[in-house]
PDB file of N, CA and C in Angstrom:
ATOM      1  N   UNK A   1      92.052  85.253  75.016  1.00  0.00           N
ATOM      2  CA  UNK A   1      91.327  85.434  76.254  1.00  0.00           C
ATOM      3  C   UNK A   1      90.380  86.631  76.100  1.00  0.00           C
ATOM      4  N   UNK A   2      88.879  86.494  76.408  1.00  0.00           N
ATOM      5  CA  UNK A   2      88.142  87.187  76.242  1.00  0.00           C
ATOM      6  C   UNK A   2      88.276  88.401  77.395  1.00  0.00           C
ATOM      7  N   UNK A   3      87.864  89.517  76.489  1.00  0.00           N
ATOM      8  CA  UNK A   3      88.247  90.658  78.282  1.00  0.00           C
ATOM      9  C   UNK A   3      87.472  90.585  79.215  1.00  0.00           C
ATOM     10  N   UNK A   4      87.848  90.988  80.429  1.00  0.00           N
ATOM     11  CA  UNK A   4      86.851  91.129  81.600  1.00  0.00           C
ATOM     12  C   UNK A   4      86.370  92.153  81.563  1.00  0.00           C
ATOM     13  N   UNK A   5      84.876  92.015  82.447  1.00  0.00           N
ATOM     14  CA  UNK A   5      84.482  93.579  83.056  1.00  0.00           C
ATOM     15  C   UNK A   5      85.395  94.091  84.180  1.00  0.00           C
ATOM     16  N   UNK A   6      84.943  95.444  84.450  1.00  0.00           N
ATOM     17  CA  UNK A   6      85.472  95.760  85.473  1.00  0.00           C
ATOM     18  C   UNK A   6      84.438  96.698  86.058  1.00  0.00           C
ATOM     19  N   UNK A   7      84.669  96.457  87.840  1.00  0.00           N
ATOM     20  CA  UNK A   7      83.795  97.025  88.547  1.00  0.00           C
ATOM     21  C   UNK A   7      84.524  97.340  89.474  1.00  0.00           C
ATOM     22  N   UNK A   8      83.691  98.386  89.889  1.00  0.00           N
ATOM     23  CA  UNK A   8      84.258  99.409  91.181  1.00  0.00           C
ATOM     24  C   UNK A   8      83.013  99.192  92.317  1.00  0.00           C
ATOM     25  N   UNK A   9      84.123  99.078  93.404  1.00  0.00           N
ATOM     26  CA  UNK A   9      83.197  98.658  94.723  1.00  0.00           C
ATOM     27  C   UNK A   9      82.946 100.203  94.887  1.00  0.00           C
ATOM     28  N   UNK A  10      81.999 100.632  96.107  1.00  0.00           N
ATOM     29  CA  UNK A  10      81.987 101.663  96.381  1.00  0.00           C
ATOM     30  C   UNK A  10      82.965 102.386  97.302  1.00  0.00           C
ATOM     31  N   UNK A  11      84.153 101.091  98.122  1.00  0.00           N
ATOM     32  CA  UNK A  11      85.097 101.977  99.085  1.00  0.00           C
ATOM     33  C   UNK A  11      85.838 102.708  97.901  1.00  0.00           C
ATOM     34  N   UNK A  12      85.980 101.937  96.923  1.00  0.00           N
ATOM     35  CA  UNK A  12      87.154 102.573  95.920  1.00  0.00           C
ATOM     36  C   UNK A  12      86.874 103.525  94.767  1.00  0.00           C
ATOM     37  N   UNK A  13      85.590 103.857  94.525  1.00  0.00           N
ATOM     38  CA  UNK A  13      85.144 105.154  94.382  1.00  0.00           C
ATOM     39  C   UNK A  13      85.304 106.014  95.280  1.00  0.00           C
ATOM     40  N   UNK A  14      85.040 105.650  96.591  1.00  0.00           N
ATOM     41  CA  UNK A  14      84.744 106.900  97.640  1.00  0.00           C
ATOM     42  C   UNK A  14      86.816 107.009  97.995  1.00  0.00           C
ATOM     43  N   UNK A  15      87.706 106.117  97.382  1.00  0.00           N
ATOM     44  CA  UNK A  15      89.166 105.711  97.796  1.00  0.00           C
ATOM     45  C   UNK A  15      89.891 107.352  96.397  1.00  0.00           C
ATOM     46  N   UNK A  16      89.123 106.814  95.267  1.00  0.00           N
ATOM     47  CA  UNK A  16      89.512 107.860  94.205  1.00  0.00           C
ATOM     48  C   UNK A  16      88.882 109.704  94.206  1.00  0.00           C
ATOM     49  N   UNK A  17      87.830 109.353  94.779  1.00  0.00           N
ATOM     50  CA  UNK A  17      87.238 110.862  95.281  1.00  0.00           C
ATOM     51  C   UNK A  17      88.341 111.510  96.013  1.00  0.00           C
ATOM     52  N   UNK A  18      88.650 110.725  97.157  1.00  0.00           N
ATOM     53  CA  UNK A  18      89.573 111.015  98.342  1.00  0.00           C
ATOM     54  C   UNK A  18      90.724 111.640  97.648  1.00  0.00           C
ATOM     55  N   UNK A  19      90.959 111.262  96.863  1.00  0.00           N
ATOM     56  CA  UNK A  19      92.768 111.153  96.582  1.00  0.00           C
ATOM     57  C   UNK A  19      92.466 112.792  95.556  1.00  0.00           C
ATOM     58  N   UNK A  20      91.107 112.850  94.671  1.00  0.00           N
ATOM     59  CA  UNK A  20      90.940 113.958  94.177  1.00  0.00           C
ATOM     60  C   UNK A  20      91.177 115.413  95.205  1.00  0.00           C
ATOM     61  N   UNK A  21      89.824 114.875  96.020  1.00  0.00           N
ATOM     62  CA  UNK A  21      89.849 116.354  96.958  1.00  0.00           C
ATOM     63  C   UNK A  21      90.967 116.176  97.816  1.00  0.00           C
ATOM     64  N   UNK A  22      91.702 115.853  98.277  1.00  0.00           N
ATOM     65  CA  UNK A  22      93.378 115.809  99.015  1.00  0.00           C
ATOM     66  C   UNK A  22      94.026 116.851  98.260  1.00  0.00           C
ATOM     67  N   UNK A  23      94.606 116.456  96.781  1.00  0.00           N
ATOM     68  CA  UNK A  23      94.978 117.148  96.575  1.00  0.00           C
ATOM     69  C   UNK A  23      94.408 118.748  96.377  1.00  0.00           C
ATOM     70  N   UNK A  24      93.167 118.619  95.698  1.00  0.00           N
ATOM     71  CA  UNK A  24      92.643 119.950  95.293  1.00  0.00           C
ATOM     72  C   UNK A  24      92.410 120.760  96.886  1.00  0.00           C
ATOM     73  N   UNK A  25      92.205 119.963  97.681  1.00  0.00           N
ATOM     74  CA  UNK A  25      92.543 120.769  99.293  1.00  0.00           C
ATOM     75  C   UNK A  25      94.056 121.417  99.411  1.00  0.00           C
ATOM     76  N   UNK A  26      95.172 120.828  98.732  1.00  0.00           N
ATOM     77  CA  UNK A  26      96.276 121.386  98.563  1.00  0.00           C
ATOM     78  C   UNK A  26      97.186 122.323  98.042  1.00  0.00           C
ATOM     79  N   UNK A  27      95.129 122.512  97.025  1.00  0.00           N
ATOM     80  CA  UNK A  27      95.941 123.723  95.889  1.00  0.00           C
ATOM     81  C   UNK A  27      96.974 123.348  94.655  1.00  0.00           C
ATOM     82  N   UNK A  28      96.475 121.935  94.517  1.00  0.00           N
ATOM     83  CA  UNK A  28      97.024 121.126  93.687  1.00  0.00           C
ATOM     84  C   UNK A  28      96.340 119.807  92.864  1.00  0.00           C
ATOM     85  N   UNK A  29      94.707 120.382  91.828  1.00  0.00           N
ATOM     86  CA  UNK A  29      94.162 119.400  91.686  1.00  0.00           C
ATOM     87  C   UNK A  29      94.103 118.787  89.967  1.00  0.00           C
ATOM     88  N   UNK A  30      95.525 119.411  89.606  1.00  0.00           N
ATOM     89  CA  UNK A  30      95.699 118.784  88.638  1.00  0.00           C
ATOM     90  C   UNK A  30      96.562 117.539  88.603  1.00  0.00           C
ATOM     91  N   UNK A  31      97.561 117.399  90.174  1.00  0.00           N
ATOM     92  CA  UNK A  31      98.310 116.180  90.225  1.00  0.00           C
ATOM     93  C   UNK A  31      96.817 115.237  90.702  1.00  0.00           C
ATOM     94  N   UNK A  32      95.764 115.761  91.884  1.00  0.00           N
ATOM     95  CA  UNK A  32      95.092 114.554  91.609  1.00  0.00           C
ATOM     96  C   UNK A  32      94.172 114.083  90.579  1.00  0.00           C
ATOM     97  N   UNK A  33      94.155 114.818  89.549  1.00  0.00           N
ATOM     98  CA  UNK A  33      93.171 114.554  88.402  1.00  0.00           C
ATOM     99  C   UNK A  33      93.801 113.476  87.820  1.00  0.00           C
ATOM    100  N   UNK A  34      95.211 113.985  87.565  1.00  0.00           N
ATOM    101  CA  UNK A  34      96.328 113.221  87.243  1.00  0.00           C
ATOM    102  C   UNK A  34      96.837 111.665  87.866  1.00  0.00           C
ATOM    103  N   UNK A  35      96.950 111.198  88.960  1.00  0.00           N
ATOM    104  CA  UNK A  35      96.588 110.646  89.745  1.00  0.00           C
ATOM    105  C   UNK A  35      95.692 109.235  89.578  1.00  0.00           C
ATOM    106  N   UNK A  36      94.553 110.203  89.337  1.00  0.00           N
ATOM    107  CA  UNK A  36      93.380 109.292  89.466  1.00  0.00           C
ATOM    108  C   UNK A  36      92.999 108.684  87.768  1.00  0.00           C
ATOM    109  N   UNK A  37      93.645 109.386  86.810  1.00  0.00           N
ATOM    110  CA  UNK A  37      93.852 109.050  85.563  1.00  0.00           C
ATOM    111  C   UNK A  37      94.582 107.549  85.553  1.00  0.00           C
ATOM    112  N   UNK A  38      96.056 107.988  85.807  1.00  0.00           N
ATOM    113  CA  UNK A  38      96.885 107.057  85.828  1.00  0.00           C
ATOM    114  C   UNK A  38      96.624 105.951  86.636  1.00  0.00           C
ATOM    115  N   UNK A  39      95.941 106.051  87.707  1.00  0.00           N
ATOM    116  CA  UNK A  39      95.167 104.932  88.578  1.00  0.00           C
ATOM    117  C   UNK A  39      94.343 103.932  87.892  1.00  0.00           C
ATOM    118  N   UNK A  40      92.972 104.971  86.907  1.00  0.00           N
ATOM    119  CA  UNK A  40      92.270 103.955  86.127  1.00  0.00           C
ATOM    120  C   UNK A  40      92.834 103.456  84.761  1.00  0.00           C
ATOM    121  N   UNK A  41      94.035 104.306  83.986  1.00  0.00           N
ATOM    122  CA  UNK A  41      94.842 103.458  83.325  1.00  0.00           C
ATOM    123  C   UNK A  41      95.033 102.087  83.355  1.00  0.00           C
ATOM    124  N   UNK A  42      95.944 101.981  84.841  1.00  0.00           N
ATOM    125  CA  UNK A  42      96.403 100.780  84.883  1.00  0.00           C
ATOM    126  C   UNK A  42      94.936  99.715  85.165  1.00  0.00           C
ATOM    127  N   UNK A  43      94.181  99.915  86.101  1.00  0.00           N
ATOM    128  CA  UNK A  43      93.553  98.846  86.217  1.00  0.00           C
ATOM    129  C   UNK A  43      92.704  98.273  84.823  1.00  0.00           C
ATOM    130  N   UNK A  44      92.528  99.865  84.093  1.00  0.00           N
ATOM    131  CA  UNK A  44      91.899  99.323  82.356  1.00  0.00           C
ATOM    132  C   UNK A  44      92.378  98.052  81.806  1.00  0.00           C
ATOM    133  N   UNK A  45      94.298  97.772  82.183  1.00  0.00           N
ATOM    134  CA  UNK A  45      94.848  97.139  81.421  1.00  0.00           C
ATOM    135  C   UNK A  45      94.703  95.507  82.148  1.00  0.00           C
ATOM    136  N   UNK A  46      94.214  95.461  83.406  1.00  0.00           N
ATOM    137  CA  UNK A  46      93.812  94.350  83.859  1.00  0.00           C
ATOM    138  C   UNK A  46      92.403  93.685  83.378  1.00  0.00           C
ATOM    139  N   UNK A  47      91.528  94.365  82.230  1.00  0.00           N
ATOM    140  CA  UNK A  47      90.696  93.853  81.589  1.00  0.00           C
ATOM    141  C   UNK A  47      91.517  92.440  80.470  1.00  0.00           C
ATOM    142  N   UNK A  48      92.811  92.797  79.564  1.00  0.00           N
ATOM    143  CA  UNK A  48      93.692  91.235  79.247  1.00  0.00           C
ATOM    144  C   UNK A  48      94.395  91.118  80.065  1.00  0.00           C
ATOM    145  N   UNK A  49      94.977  91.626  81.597  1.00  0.00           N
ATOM    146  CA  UNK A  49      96.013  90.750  82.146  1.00  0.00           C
ATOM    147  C   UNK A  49      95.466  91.058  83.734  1.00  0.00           C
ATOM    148  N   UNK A  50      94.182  90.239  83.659  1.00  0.00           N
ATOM    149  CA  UNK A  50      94.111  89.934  85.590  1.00  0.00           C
ATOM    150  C   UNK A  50      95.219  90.058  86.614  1.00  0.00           C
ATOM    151  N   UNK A  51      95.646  88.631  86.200  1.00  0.00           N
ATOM    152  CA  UNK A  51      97.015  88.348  86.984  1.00  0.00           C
ATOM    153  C   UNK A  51      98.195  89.020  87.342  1.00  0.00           C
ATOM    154  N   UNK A  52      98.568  90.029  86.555  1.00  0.00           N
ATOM    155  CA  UNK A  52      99.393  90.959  86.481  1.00  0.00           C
ATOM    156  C   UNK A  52      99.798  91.454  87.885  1.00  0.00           C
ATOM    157  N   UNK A  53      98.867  91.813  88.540  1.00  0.00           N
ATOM    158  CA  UNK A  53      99.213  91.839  89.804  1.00  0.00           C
ATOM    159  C   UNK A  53      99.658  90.742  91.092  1.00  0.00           C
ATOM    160  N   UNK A  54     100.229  91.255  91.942  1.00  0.00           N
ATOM    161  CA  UNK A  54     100.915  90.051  92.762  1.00  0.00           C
ATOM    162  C   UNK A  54      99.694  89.856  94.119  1.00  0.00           C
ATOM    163  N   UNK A  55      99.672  88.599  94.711  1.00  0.00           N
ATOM    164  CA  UNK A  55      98.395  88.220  95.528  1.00  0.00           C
ATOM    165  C   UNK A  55      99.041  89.701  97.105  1.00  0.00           C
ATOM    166  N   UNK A  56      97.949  89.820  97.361  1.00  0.00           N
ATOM    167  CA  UNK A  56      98.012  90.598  98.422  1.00  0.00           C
ATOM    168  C   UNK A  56      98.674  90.151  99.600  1.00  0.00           C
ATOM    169  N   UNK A  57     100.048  90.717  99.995  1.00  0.00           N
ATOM    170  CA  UNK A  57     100.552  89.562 101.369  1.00  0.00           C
ATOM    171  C   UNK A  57     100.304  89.589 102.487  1.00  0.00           C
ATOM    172  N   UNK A  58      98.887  90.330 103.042  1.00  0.00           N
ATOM    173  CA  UNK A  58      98.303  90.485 104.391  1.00  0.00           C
ATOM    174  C   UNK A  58      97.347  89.140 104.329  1.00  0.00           C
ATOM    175  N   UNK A  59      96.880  89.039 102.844  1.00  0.00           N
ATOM    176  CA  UNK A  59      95.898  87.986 103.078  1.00  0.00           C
ATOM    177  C   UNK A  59      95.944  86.611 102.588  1.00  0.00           C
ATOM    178  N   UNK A  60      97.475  86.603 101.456  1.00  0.00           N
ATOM    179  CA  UNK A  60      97.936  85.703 100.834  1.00  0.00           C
ATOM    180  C   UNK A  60      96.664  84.954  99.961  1.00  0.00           C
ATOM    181  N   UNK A  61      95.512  85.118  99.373  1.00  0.00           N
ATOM    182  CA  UNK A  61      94.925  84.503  98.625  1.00  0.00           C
ATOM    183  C   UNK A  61      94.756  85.253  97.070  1.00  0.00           C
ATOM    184  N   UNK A  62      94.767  83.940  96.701  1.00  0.00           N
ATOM    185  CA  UNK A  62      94.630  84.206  94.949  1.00  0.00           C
ATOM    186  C   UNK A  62      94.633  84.882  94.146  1.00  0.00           C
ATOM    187  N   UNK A  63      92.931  85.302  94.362  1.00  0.00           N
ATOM    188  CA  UNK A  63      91.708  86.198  94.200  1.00  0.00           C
ATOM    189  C   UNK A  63      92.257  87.609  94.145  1.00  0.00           C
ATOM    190  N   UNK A  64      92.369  87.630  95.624  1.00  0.00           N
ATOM    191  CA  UNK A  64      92.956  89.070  95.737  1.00  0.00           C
ATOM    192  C   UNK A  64      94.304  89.587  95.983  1.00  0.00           C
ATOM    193  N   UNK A  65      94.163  90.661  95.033  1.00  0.00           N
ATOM    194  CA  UNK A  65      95.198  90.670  94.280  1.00  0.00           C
ATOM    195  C   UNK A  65      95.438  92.420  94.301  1.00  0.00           C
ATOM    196  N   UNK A  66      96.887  93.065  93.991  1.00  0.00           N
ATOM    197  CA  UNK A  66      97.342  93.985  94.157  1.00  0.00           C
ATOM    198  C   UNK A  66      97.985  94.837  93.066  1.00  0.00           C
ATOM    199  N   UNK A  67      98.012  96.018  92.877  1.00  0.00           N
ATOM    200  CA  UNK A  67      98.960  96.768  91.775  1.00  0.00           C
ATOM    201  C   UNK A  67      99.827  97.747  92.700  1.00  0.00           C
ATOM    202  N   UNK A  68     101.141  98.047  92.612  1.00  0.00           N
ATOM    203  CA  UNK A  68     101.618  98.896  93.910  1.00  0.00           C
ATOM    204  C   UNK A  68     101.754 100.566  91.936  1.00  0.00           C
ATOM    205  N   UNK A  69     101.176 101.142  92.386  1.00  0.00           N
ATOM    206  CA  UNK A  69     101.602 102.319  91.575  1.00  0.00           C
ATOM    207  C   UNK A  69     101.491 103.385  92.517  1.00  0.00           C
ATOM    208  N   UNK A  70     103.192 103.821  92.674  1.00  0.00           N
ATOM    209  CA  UNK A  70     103.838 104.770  94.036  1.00  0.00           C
ATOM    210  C   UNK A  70     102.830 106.052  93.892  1.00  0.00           C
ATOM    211  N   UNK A  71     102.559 106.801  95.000  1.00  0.00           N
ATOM    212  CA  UNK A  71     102.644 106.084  96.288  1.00  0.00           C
ATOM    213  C   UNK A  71     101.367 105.471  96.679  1.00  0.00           C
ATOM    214  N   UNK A  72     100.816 104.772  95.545  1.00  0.00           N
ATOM    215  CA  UNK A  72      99.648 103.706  96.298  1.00  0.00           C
ATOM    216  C   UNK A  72      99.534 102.320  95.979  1.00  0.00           C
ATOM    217  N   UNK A  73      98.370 101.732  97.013  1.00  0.00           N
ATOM    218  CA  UNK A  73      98.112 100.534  96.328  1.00  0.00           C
ATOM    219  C   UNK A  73      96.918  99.608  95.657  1.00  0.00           C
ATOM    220  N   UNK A  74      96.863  99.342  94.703  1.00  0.00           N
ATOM    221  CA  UNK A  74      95.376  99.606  93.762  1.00  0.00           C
ATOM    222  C   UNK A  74      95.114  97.850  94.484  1.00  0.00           C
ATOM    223  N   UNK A  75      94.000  97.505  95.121  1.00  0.00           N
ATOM    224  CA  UNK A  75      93.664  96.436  95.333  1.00  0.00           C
ATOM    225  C   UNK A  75      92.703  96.070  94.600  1.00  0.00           C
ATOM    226  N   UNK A  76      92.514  94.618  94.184  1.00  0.00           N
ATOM    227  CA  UNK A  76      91.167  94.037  93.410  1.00  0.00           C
ATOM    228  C   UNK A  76      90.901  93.191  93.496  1.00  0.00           C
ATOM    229  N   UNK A  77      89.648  92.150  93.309  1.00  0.00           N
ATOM    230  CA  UNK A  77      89.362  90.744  93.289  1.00  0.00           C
ATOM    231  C   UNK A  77      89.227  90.167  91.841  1.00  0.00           C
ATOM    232  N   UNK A  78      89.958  89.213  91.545  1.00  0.00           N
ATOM    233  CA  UNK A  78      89.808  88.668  90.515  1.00  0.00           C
ATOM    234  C   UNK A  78      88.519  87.552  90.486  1.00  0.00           C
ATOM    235  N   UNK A  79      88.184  87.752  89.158  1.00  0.00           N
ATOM    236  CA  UNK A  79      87.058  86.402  89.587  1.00  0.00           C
ATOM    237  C   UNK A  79      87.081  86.126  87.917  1.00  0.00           C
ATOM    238  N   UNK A  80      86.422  84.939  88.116  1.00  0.00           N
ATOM    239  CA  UNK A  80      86.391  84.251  86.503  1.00  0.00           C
ATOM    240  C   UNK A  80      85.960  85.620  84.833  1.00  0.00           C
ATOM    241  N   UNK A  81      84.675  86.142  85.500  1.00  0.00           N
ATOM    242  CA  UNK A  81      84.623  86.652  84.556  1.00  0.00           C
ATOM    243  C   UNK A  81      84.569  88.664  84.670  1.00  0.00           C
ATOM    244  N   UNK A  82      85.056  89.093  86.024  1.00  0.00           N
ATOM    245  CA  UNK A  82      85.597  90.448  86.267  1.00  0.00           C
ATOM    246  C   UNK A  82      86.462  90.618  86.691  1.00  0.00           C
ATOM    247  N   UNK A  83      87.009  91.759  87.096  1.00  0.00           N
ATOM    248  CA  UNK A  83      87.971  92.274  88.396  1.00  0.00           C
ATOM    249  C   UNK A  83      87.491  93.294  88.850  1.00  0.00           C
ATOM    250  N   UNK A  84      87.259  93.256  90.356  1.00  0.00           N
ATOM    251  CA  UNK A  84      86.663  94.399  91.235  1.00  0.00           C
ATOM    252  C   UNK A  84      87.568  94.900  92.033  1.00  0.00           C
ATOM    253  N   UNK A  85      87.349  96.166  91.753  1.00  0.00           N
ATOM    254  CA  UNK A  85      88.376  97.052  92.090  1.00  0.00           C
ATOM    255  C   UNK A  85      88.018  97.618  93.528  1.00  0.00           C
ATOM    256  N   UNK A  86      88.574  97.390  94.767  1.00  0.00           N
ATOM    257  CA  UNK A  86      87.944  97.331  95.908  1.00  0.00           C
ATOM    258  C   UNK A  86      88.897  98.614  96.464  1.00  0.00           C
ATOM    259  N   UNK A  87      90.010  98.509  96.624  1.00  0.00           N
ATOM    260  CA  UNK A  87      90.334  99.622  97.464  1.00  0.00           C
ATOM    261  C   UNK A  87      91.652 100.649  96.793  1.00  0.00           C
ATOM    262  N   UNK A  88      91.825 101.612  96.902  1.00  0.00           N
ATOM    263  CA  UNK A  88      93.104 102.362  96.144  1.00  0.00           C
ATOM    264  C   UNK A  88      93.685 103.633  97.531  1.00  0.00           C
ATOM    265  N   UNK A  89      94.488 102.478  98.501  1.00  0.00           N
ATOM    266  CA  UNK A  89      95.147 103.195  99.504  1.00  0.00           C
ATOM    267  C   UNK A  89      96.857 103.825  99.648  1.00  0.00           C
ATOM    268  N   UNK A  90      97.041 104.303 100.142  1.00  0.00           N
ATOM    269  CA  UNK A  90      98.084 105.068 100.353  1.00  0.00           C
ATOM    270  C   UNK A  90      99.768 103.651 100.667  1.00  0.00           C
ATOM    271  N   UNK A  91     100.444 103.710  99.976  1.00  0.00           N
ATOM    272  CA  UNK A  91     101.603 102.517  99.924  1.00  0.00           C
ATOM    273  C   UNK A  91     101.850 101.818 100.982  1.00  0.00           C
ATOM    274  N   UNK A  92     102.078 102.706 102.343  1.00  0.00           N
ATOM    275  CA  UNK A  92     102.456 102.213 103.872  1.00  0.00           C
ATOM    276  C   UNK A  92     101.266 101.636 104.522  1.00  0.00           C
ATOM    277  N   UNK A  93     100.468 101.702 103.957  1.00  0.00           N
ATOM    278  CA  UNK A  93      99.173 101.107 105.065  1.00  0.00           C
ATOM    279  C   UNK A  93      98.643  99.894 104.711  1.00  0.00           C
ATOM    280  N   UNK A  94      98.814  99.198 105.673  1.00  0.00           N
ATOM    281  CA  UNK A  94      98.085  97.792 105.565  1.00  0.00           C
ATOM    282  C   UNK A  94      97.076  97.635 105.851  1.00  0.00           C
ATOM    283  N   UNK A  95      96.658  96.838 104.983  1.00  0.00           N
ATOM    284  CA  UNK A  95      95.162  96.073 105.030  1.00  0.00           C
ATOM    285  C   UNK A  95      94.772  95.371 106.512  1.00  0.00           C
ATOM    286  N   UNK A  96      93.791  95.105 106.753  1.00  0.00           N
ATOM    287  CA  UNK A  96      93.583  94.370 107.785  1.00  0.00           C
ATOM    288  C   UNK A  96      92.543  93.723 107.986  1.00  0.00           C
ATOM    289  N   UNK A  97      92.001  92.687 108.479  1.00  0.00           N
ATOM    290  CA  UNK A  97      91.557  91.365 108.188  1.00  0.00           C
ATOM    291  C   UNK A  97      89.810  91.933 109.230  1.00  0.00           C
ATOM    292  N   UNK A  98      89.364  91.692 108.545  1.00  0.00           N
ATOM    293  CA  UNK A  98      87.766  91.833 109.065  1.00  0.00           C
ATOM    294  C   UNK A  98      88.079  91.459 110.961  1.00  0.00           C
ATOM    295  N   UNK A  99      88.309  90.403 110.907  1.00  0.00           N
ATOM    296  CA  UNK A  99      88.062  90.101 112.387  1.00  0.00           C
ATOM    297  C   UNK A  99      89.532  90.772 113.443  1.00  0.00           C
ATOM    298  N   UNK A 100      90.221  91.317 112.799  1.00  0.00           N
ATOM    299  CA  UNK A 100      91.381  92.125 113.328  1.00  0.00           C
ATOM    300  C   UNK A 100      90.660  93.591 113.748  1.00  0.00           C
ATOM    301  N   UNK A 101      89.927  93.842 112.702  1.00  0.00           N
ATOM    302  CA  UNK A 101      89.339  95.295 113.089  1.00  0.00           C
ATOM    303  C   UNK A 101      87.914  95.284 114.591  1.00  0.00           C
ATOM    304  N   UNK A 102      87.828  94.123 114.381  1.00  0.00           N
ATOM    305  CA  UNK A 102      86.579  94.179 115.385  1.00  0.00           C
ATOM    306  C   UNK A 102      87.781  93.650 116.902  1.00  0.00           C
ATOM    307  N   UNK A 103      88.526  92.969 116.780  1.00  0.00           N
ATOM    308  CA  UNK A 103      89.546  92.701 118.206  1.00  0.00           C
ATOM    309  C   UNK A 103      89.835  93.949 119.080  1.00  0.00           C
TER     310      UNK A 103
END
C-alpha cells in the first residue's frame, strides 16, 4: 500500500498551537512541546495504517475517523489518497454535528 499524504486543516493547527501555549501559560512548555510531538507521531503512522483508528461515534461514518491518545482526541478524514487531520481536542468533549451547533 502506497503511503498517504497528510494534511492539516487549519482548526487543527490552530487545535496544536492551543495545546502548546496552555501549557507554556502553565509554566510548563516542555510537556506541551512534548505533547504536540507525540500527537504528530502518531498521526505520521497513519500515512501505512489509515484505518487504525476507530470511526468517530458522534457521527458514526467511515471517513471519519479517530485516535484517542490520553488526554485527547486526534480526529481525521480518511480519503482515498490522504488523511486530514481536522481536529486534536481534549478526551471529554464531544463533537457536535454542524446543524446541532446552529439549534
Amino acid at each position: 500500500m502506497p503511503r498517504l499524504t497528510i494534511r492539516l486543516a487549519e482548526s487543527a493547527i490552530a487545535d496544536l498551537a492551543a495545546i502548546r501555549s496552555r501549557y507554556s501559560d502553565q509554566g510548563a512548555p516542555d510537556i506541551g512541546d512534548r505533547l504536540v510531538q507525540d500527537i504528530v507521531t502518531r498521526v505520521e503512522m497513519l500515512r501505512r495504517h489509515p484505518d487504525m483508528g476507530r470511526p468517530v461515534p458522534e457521527f458514526d461514518q467511515p471517513f471519519l475517523r479517530e485516535l484517542i491518545h490520553p488526554p485527547f482526541r486526534i480526529i481525521y478524514r480518511r480519503d482515498p489518497k490522504h488523511v486530514r487531520l481536522v481536529r486534536v481536542w481534549r478526551s471529554e468533549r464531544l463533537l457536535a454535528r454542524l446543524e446541532d451547533d446552529e439549534a
